[in-house]
Protein backbone atom coordinates (compact mmCIF):
# COMPACT_ATOMS: atom_id res chain seq x y z
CA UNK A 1 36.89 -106.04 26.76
CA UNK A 2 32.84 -106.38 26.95
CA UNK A 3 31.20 -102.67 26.31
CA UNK A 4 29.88 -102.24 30.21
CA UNK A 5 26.11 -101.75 28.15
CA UNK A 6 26.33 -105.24 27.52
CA UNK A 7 27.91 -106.48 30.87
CA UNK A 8 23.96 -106.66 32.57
CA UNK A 9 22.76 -108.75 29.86
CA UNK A 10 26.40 -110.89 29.78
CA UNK A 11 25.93 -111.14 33.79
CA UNK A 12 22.05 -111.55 33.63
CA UNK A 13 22.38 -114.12 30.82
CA UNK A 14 25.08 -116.29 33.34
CA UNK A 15 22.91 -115.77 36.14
CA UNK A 16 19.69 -116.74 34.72
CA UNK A 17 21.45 -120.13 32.86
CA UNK A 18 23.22 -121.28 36.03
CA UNK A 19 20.35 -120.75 38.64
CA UNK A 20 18.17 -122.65 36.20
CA UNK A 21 20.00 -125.33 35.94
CA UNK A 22 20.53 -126.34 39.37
CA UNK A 23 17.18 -125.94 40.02
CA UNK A 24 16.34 -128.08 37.02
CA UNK A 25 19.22 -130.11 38.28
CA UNK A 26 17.55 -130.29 42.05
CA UNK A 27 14.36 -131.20 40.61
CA UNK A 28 15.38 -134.43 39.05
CA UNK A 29 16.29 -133.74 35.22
CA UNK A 30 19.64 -135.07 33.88
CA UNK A 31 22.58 -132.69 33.80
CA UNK A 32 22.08 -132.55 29.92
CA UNK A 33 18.82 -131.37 29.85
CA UNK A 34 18.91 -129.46 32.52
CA UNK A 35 21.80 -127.83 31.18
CA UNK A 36 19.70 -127.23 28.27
CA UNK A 37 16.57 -126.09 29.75
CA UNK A 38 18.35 -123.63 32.09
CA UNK A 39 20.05 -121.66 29.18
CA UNK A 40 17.00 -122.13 27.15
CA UNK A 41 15.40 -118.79 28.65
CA UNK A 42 18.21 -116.15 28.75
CA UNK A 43 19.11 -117.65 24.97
CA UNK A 44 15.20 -116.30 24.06
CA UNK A 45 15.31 -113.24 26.15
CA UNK A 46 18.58 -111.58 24.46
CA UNK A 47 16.93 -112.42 21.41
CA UNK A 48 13.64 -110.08 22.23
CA UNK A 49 16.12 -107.90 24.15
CA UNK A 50 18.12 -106.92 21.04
CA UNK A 51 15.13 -106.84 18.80
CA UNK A 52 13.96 -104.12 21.03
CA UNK A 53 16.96 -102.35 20.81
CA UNK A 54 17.10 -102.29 17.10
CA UNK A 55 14.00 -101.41 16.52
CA UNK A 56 14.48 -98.21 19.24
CA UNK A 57 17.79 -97.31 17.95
CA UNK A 58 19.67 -98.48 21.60
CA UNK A 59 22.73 -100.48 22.47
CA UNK A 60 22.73 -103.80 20.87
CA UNK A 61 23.85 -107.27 22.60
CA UNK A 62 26.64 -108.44 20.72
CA UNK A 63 26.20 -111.37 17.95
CA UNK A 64 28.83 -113.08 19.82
CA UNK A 65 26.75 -113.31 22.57
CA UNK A 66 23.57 -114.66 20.67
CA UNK A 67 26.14 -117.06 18.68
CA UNK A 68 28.24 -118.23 22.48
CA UNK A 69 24.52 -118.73 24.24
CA UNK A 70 22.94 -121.22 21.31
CA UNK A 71 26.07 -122.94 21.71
CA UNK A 72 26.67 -123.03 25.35
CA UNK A 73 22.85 -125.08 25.60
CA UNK A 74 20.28 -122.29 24.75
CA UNK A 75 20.35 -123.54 21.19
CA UNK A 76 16.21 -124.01 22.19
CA UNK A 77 15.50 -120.55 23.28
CA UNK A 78 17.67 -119.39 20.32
CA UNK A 79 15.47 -120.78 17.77
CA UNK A 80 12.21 -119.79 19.70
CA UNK A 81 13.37 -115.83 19.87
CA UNK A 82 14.88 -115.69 16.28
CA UNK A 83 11.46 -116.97 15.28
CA UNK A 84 9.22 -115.44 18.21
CA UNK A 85 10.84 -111.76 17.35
CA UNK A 86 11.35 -112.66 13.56
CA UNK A 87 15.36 -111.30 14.38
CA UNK A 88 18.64 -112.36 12.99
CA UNK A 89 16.82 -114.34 10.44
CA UNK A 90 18.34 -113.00 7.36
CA UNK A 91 21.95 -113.53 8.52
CA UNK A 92 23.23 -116.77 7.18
CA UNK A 93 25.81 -116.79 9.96
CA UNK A 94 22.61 -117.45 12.51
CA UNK A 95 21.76 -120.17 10.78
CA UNK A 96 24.76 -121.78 10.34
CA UNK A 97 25.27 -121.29 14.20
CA UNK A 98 22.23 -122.38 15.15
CA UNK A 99 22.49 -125.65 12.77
CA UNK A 100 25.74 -126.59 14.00
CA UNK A 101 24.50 -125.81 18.09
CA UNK A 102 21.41 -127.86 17.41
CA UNK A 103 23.37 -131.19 15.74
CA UNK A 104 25.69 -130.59 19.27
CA UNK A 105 23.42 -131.12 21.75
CA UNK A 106 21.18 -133.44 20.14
CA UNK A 107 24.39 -135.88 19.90
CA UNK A 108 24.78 -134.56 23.13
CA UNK A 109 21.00 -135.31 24.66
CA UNK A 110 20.99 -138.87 22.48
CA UNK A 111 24.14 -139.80 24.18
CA UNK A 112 22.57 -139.26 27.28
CA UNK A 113 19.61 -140.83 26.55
CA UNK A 114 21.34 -143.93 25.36
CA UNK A 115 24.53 -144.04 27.98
């Protein structure tokens, strides 16, 4: 069951990804990198958003949720905030995450590319 603190950022997150991408989609991009692109920005905004939270002592997104949106395509936005807020960084479960999200979808984008 998702803690209902976490369920705007959980719904938000879905929202943001989906709406992105079929604009992205719409606009011309390939699925794959619109796919990418669109969960590029929720990936980077839970990133600041539990940052904040830490620092302020609040209710903190769930690393499962950091970990499930670098892998579901906002591997981007997941590198940007780690580095951006200077968060998660000394958890060698991020990396490892973020390593293994990042070979994904550039097999995923070459294959594209090349198909």
């Amino acid at each position: 069951m998702i803690d209902p603190r976490n369920r705007p950022a959980l719904i938000g997150s879905v929202i943001a990804g989906v709406t992105a991408f079929v604009v992205l989609w719409w606009l011309g991009l390939s699925p794959i990198i619109a796919w990418i692109a669109g969960w590029t920005l929720p990936a980077f905004a839970m990133y600041g958003i539990d940052k904040r939270q830490a620092e302020q002592g609040g209710w903190r997104v769930p690393e499962v949720l950091l970990h499930g949106l670098a892998l579901i395509g906002g591997v981007i936005g997941a590198w940007a905030g780690r580095a951006a807020f200077r968060h998660k960084t000394q958890k060698p479960v991020f990396t490892i995450v973020l390593v293994a999200a990042r070979i994904r979808w550039a097999l995923l984008v070459a294959w594209d590319l090349l198909g």
